[in-house]
Protein backbone atom coordinates (compact mmCIF):
# COMPACT_ATOMS: atom_id res chain seq x y z
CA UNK A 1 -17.67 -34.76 0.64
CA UNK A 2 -18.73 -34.50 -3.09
CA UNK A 3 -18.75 -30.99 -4.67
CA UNK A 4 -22.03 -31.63 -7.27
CA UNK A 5 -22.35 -27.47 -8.21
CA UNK A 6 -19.54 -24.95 -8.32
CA UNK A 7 -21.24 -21.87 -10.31
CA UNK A 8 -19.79 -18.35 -10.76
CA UNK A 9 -23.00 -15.58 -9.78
CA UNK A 10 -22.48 -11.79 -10.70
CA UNK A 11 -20.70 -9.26 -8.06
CA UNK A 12 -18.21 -12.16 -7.93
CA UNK A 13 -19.70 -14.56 -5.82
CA UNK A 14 -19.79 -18.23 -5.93
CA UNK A 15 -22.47 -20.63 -5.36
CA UNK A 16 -21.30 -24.26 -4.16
CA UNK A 17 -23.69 -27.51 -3.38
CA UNK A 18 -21.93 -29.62 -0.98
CA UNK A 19 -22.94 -33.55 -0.74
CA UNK A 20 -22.13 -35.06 2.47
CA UNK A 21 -22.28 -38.96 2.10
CA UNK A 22 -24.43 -40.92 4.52
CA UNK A 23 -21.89 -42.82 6.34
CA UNK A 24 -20.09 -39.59 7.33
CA UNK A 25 -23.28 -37.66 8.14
CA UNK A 26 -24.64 -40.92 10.25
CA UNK A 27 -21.59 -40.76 12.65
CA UNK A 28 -21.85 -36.95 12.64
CA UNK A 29 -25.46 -37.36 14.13
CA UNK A 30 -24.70 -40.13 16.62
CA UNK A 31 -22.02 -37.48 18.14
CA UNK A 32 -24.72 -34.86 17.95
CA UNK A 33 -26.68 -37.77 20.23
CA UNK A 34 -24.54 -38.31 22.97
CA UNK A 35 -23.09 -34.67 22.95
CA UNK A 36 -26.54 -33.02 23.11
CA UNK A 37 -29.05 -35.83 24.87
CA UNK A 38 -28.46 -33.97 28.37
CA UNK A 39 -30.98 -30.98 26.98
CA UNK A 40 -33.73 -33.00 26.85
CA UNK A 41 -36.57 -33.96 28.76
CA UNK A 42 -38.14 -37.33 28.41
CA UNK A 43 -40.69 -38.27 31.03
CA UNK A 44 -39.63 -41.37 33.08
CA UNK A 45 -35.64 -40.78 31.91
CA UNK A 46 -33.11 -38.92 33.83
CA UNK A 47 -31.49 -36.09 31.95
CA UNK A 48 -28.87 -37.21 29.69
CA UNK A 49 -30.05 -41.26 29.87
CA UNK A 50 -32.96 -41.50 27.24
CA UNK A 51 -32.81 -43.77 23.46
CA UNK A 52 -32.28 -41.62 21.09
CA UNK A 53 -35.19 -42.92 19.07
CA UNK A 54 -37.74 -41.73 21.92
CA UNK A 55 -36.00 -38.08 21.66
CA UNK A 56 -36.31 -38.06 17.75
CA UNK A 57 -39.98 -39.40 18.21
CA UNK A 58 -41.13 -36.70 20.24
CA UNK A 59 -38.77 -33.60 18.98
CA UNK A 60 -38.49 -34.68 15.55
CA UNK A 61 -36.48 -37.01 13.91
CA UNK A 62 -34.16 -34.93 12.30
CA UNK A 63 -33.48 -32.42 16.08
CA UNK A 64 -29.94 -33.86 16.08
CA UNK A 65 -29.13 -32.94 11.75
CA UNK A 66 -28.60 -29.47 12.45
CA UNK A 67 -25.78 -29.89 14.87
CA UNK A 68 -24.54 -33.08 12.96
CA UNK A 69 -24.17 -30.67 9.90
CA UNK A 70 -22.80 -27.31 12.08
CA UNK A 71 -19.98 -29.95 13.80
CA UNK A 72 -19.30 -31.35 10.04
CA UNK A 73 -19.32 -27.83 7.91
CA UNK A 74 -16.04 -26.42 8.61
CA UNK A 75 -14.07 -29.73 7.23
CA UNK A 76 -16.11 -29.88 4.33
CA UNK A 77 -16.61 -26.22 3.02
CA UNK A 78 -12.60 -26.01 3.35
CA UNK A 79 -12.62 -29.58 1.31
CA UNK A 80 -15.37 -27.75 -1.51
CA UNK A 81 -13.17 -24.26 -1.69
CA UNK A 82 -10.13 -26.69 -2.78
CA UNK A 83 -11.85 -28.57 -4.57
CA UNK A 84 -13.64 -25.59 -6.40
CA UNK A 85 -9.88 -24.14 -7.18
CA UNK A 86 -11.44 -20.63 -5.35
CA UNK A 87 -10.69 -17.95 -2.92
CA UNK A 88 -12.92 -16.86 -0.44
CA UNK A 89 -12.74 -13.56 1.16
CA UNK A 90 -15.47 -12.83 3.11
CA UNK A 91 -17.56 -15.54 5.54
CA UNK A 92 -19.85 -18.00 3.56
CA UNK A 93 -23.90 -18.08 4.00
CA UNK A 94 -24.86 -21.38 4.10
CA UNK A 95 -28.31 -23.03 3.55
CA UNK A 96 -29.43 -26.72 4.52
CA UNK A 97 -31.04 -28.01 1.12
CA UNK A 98 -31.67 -31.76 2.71
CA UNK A 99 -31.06 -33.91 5.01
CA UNK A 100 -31.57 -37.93 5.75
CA UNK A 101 -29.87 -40.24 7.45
CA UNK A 102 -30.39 -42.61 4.09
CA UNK A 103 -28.70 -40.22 1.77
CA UNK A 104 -26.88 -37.67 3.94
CA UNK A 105 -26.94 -34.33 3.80
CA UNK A 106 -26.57 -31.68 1.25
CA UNK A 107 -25.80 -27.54 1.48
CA UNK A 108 -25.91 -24.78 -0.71
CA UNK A 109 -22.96 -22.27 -0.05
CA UNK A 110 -22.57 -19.00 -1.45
CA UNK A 111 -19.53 -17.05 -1.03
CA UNK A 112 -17.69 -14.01 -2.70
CA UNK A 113 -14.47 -15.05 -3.64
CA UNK A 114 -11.44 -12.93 -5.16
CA UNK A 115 -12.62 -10.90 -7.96
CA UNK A 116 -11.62 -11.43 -11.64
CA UNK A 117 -8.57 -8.73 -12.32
CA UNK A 118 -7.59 -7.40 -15.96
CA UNK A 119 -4.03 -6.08 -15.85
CA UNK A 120 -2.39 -3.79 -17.99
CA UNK A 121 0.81 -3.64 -19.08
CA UNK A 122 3.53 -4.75 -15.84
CA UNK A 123 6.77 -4.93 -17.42
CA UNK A 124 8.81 -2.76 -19.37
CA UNK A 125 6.98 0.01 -16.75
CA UNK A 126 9.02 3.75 -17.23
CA UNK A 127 10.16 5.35 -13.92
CA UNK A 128 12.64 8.22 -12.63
CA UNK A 129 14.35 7.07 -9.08
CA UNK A 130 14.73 10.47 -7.11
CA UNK A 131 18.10 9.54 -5.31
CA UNK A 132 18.93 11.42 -1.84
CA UNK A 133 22.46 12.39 -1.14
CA UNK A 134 22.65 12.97 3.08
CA UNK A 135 23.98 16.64 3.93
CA UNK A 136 25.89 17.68 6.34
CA UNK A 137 23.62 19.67 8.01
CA UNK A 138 21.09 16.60 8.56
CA UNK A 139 24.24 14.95 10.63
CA UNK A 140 24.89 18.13 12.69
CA UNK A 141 20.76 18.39 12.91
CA UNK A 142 21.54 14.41 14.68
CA UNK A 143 24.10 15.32 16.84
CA UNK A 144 22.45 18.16 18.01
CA UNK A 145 19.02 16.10 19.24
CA UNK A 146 21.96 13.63 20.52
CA UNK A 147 23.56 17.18 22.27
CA UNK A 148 20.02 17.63 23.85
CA UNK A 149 19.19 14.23 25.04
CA UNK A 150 22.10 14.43 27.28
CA UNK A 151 21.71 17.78 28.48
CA UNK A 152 22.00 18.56 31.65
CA UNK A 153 18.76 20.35 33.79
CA UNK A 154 20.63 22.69 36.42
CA UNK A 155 18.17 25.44 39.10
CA UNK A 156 19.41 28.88 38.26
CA UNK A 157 19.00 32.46 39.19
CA UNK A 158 17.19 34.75 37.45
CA UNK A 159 13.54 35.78 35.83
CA UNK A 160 12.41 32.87 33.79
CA UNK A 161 12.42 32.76 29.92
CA UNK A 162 11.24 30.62 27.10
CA UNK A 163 13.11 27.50 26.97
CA UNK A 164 13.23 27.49 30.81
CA UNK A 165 11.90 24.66 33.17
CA UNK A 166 9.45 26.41 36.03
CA UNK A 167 8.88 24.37 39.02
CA UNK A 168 5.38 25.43 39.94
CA UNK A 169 2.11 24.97 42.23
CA UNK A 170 -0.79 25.92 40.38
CA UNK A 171 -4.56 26.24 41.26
CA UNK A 172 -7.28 27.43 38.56
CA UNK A 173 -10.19 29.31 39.36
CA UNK A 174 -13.41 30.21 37.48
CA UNK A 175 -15.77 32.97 38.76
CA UNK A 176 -14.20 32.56 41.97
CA UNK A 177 -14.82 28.48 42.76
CA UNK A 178 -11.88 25.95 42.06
CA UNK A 179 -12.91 23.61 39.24
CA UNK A 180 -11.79 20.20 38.79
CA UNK A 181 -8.27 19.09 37.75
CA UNK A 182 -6.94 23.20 37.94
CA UNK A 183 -4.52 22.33 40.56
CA UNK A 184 -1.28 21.00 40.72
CA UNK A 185 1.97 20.78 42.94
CA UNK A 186 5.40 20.84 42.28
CA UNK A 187 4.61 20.83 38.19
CA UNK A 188 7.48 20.97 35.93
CA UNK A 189 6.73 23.26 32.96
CA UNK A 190 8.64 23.40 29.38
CA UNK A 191 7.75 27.45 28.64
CA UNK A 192 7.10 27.57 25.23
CA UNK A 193 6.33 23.84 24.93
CA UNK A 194 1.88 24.95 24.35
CA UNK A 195 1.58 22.15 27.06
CA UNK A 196 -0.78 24.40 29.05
CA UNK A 197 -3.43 26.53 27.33
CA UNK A 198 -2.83 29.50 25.12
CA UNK A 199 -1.31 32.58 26.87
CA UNK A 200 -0.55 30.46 30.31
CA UNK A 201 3.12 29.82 29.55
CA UNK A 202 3.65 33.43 28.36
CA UNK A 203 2.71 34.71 31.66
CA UNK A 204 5.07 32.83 34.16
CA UNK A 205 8.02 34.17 31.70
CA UNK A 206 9.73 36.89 33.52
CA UNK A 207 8.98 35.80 37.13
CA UNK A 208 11.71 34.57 39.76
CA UNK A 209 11.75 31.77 42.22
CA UNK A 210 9.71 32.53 45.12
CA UNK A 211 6.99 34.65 43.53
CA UNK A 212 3.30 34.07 44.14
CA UNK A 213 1.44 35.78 41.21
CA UNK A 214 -1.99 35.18 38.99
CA UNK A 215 -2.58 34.49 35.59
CA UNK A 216 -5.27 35.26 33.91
CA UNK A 217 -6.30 32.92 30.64
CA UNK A 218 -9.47 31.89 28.53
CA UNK A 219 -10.16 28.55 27.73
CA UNK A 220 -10.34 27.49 24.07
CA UNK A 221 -14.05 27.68 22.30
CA UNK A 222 -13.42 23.80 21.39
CA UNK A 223 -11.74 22.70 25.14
CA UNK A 224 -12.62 18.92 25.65
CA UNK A 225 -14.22 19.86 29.15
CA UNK A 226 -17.05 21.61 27.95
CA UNK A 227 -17.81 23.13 31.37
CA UNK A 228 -14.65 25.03 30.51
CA UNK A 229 -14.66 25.86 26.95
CA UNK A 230 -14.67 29.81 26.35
CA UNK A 231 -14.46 30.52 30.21
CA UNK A 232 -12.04 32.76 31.25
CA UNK A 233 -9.88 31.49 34.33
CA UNK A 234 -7.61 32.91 37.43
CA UNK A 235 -4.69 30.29 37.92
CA UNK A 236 -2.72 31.70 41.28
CA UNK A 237 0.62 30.40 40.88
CA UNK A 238 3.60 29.78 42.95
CA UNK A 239 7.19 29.54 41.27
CA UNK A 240 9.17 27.47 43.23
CA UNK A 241 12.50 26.91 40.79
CA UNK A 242 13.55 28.30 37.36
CA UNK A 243 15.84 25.66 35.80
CA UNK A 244 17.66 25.69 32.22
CA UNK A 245 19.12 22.48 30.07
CA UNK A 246 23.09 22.79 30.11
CA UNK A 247 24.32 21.36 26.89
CA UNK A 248 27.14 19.55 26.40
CA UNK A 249 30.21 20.71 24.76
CA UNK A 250 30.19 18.89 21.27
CA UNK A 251 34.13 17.46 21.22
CA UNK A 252 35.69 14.29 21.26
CA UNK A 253 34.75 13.78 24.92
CA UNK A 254 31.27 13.78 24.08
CA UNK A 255 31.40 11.28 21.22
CA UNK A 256 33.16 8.95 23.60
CA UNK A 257 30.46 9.48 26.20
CA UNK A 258 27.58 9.19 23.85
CA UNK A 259 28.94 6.11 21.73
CA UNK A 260 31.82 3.73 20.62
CA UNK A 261 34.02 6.03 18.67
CA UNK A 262 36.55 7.93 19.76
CA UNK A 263 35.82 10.99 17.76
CA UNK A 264 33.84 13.03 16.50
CA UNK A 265 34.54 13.19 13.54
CA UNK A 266 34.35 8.99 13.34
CA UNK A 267 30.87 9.59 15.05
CA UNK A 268 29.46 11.55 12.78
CA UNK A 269 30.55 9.61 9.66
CA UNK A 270 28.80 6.82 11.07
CA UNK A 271 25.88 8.67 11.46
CA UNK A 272 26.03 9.65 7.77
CA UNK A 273 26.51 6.24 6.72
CA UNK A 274 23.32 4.58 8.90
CA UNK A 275 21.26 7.78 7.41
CA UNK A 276 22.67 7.19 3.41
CA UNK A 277 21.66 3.20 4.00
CA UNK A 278 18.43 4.23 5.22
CA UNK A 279 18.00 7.02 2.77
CA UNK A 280 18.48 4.60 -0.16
CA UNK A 281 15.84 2.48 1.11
CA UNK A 282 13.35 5.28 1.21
CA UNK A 283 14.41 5.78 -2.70
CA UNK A 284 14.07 2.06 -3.54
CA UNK A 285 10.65 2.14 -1.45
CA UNK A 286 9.38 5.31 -3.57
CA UNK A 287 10.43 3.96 -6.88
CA UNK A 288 8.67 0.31 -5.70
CA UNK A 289 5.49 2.41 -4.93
CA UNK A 290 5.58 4.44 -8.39
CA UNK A 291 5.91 1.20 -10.36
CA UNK A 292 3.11 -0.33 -8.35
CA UNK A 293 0.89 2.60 -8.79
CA UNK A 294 1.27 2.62 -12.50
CA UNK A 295 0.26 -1.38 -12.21
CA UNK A 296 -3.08 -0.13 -9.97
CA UNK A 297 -3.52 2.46 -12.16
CA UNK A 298 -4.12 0.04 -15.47
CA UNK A 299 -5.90 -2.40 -13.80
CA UNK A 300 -9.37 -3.44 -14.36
CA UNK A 301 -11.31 -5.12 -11.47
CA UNK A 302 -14.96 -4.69 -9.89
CA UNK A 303 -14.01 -4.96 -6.08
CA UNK A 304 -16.45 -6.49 -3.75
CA UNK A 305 -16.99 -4.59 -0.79
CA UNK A 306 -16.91 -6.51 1.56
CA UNK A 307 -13.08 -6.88 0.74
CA UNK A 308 -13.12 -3.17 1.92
CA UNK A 309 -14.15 -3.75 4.77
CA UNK A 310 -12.31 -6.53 6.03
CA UNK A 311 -9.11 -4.01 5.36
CA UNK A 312 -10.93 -1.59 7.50
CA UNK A 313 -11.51 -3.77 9.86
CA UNK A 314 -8.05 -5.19 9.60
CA UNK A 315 -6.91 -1.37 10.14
CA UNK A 316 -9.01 -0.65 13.31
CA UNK A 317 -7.94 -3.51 15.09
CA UNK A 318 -4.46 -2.72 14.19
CA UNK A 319 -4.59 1.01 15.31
CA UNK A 320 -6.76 -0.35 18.80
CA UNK A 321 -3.72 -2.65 19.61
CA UNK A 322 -1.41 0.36 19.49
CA UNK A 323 -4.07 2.66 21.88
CA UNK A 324 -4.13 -0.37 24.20
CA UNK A 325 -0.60 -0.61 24.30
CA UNK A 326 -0.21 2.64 25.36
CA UNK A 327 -3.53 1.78 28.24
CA UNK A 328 -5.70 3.71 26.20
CA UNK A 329 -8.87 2.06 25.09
CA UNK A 330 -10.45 3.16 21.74
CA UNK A 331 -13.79 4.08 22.89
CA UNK A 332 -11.92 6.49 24.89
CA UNK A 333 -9.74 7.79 22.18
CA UNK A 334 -12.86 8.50 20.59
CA UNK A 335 -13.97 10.99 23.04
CA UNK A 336 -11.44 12.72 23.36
CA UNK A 337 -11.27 13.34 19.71
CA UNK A 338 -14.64 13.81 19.66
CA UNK A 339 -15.41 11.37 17.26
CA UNK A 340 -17.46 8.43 15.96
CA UNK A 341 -17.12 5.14 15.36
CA UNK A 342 -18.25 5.36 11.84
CA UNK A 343 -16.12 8.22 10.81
CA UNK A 344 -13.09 6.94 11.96
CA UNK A 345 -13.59 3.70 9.80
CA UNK A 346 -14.32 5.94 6.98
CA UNK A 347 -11.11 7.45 7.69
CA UNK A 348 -9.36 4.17 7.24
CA UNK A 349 -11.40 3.65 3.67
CA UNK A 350 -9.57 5.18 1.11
CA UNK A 351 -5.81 3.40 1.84
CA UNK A 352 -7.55 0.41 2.70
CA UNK A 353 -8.91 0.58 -0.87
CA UNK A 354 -5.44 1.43 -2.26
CA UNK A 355 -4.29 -1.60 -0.04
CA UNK A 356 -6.43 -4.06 -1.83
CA UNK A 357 -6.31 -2.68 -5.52
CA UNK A 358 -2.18 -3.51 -4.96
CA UNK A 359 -2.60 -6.13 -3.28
CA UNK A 360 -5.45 -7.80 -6.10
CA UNK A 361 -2.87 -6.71 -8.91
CA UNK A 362 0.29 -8.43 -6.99
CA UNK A 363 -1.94 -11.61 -6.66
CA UNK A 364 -2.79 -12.00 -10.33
CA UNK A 365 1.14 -11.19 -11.26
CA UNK A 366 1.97 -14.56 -9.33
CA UNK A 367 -0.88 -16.17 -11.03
CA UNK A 368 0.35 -15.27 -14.48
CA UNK A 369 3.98 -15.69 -13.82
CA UNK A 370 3.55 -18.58 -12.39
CA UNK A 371 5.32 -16.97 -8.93
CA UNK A 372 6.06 -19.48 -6.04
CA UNK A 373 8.21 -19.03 -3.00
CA UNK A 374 11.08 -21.24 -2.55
CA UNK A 375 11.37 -23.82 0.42
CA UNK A 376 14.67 -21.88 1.31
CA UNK A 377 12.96 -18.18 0.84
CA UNK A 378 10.31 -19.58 3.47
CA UNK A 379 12.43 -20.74 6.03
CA UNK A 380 15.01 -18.05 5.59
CA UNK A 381 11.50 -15.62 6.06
CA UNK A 382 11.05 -17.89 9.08
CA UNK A 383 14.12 -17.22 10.27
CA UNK A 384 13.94 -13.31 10.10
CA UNK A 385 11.13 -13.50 12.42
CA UNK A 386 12.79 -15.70 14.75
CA UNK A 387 15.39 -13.42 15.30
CA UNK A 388 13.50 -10.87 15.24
CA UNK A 389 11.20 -12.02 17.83
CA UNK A 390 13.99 -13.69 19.79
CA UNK A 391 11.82 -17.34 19.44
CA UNK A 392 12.55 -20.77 18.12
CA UNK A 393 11.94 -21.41 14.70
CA UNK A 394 9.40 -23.98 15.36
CA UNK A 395 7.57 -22.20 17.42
CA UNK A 396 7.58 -19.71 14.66
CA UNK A 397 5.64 -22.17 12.46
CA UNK A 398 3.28 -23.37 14.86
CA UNK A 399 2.00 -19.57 15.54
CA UNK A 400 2.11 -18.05 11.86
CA UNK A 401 0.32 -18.96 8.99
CA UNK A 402 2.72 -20.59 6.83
CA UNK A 403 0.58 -20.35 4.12
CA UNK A 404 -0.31 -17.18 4.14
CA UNK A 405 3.60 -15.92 4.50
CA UNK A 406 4.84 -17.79 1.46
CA UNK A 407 2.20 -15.98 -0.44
CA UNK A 408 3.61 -12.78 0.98
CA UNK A 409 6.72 -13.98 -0.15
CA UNK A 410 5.41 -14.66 -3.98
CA UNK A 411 4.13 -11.12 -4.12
CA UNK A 412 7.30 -9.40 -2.97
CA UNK A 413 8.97 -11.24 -6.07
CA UNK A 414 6.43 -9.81 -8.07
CA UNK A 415 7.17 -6.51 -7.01
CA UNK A 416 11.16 -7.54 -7.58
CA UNK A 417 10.25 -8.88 -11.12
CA UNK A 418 7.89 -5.28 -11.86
CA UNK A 419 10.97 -3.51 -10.83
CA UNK A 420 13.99 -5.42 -12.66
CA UNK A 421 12.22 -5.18 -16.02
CA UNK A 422 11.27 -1.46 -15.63
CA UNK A 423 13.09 1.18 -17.52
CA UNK A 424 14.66 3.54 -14.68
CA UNK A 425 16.17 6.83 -14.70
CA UNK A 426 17.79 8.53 -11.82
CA UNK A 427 18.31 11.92 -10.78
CA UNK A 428 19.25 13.80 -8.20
CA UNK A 429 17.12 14.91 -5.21
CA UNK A 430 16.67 19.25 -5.14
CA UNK A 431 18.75 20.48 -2.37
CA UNK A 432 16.61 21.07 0.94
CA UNK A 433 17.68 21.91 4.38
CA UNK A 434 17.54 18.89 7.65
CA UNK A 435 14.65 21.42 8.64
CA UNK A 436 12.60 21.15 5.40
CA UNK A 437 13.43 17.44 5.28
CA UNK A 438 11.89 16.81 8.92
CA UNK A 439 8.84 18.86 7.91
């Protein structure tokens, strides 16, 4: 391979002419021979079993160059973007210029690479560091969701009442007929959880085990079955059970039974502790993100768009991975939302933008610092992820690429060397309650 052209075109793309010497493009077209010769028909030959020469005489003599250049172009466009010193990030269009057996072959590439980026000023950045003290009301808020997950769900007496489990049969009618998926058996209800319809919930309150009564309801304007939406509806229910959550007493019995310590007092100082830790890594996240932002924020680049919407795409996939996880597809999640395709990329468009204005300003902060990660930093990375995904190291390697995870690793030290030279002053979070903080 011999790189004769590597010229810079507006809208930062990048036109490449690629020489392929003869020897190298001869063997490429003998393969293309004897792996495509099968396809064609020669009169008096059996598939597969005709000279080459008679094929090239009567489908041309250059039929096998285009696969001899296809088989070749991966090896030698990744050979031209090293040797060009550039950075593709989107796919290259590629055009045959020439080929001959005599003097090989030779392709014009174009390809937008990573755009040219104009930072401001990245050190010596001015920041305030909002530091959170935990409260003791966000530990009793903890032990309290702790006090509910082991509650205890006991059948009592009694009319029903918000907060109350109802054991019920249901059946839904509109205008008189049954419509489709109105009925269950044996359905356990949260009242007051809004997992049925508006006003449905309301209406079994104050009703005792063994009653048969109807409810009367109207479907929402907006209801995903449309044959539904705005129809009123006659559900005829049966209450079967009324049963409450028993809590446990909060004492040092119930720190024993919910954890290691033998208090609760010890529990809930370890509670406080694992909240502070994470707490100061939300505070040491925010202040990262402020500095960053002021980096973004004096930056001056033209970004292509097409490195838009490889994020989005990036983003997409992501989110679909997480539907299918949960055996949802996203075609599906789609109508049920009642959305499109194309507006829920353009949902995605805005932080993927974000995503690759910090990630473009990172990038040339290695460049100008000269920022490499260290053989230890990469296999200590590669280590993290071995634990973490409970694998061998080398089979850590052979799956990731390495590559592409020490330059991870380069831009996280140029967030550590934004931060370090920045002028920081703390202060103290404004109280709040554990309610305000959860909202």
């Amino acid at each position: 391979m011999e790189l004769k052209k590597n010229e810079k075109l507006e809208n930062s793309r990048v036109e490449l002419e690629i020489a392929i010497d003869a020897a190298t493009f001869g063997d490429a077209v003998s393969k293309a021979f004897k792996k495509n010769a099968g396809k064609f028909n020669i009169p008096g030959f059996r598939k597969g079993k005709a000279p080459r020469h008679l094929i090239e005489q009567m489908y041309g003599k250059d039929v096998f160059h285009y696969d001899a250049v296809n088989d070749l172009f991966p090896e030698v466009y990744e050979e031209a973007v090293k040797a060009a010193g550039i950075e593709p990030v989107d796919r290259p269009e590629a055009e045959l210029v020439s080929t001959s057996l005599e003097d090989g072959a030779l392709l014009k590439v174009t390809v937008t690479v990573t755009p040219d980026v104009e930072l401001g000023e990245y050190k010596g950045l001015k920041a305030t560091k909002t530091v959170h003290t935990v409260k003791a009301d966000e530990v009793d808020a903890e032990i309290s969701r702790m006090q509910q997950r082991n509650a205890r769900t006991i059948t009592r007496e009694g009319k029903a009442e918000k907060g109350d489990i109802a054991v019920i049969d249901f059946e839904g009618f509109v205008d008189g007929v049954a419509f489709e998926g109105g009925k269950g058996e044996n359905f356990s209800l949260a009242l007051g959880s809004g997992q049925f319809i508006p006003g449905f919930e309301d209406q079994v309150v104050g009703h005792e085990a063994g009653e048969e009564f109807d409810i009367t309801v109207t479907f929402p304007e907006e209801y995903q079955a449309t044959e539904l939406a705005g129809k009123e509806a006659v559900f005829k229910i049966k209450l079967h059970e009324v049963k409450t959550r028993e809590l446990p007493v909060l004492d040092d019995e119930f720190a024993k039974d919910v954890s290691e310590f033998d208090t609760l007092a010890d529990l809930k100082e370890d509670i406080r502790k694992k909240k502070q830790e994470q707490t100061d890594k939300e505070d040491e996240l925010n202040l990262e993100n402020a500095l960053v932002d002021q980096v973004v924020e004096g930056m001056k680049v033209e970004i292509p768009a097409c490195m838009i919407d490889n994020r989005v795409d990036e983003m997409v996939r992501d989110f679909e991975y997480r539907l299918q996880q949960q055996g949802l597809k996203l075609e599906l999640y789609l109508q049920y939302t009642n959305n499109t395709m194309e507006k829920f990329r353009e949902g995605f468009r805005e932080q993927a933008e974000k995503q690759v204005k910090i990630r473009l300003a990172l990038g040339k902060i290695v460049e100008l610092e000269k920022i490499e990660a260290s053989d230890d930093e990469l296999n200590a990375e590669i280590k993290r992820l071995a634990d973490l995904y409970q694998m061998e190291e080398d089979k850590i390697r052979s799956v990731i690429p390495v590559e592409e995870v020490k330059k991870d690793l380069a831009v996280n030290k140029a967030i550590d060397l934004i931060k370090s030279s920045a002028v920081v002053t703390e202060e103290a979070a404004a109280e709040e309650t554990a309610e305000e903080k959860k909202d």
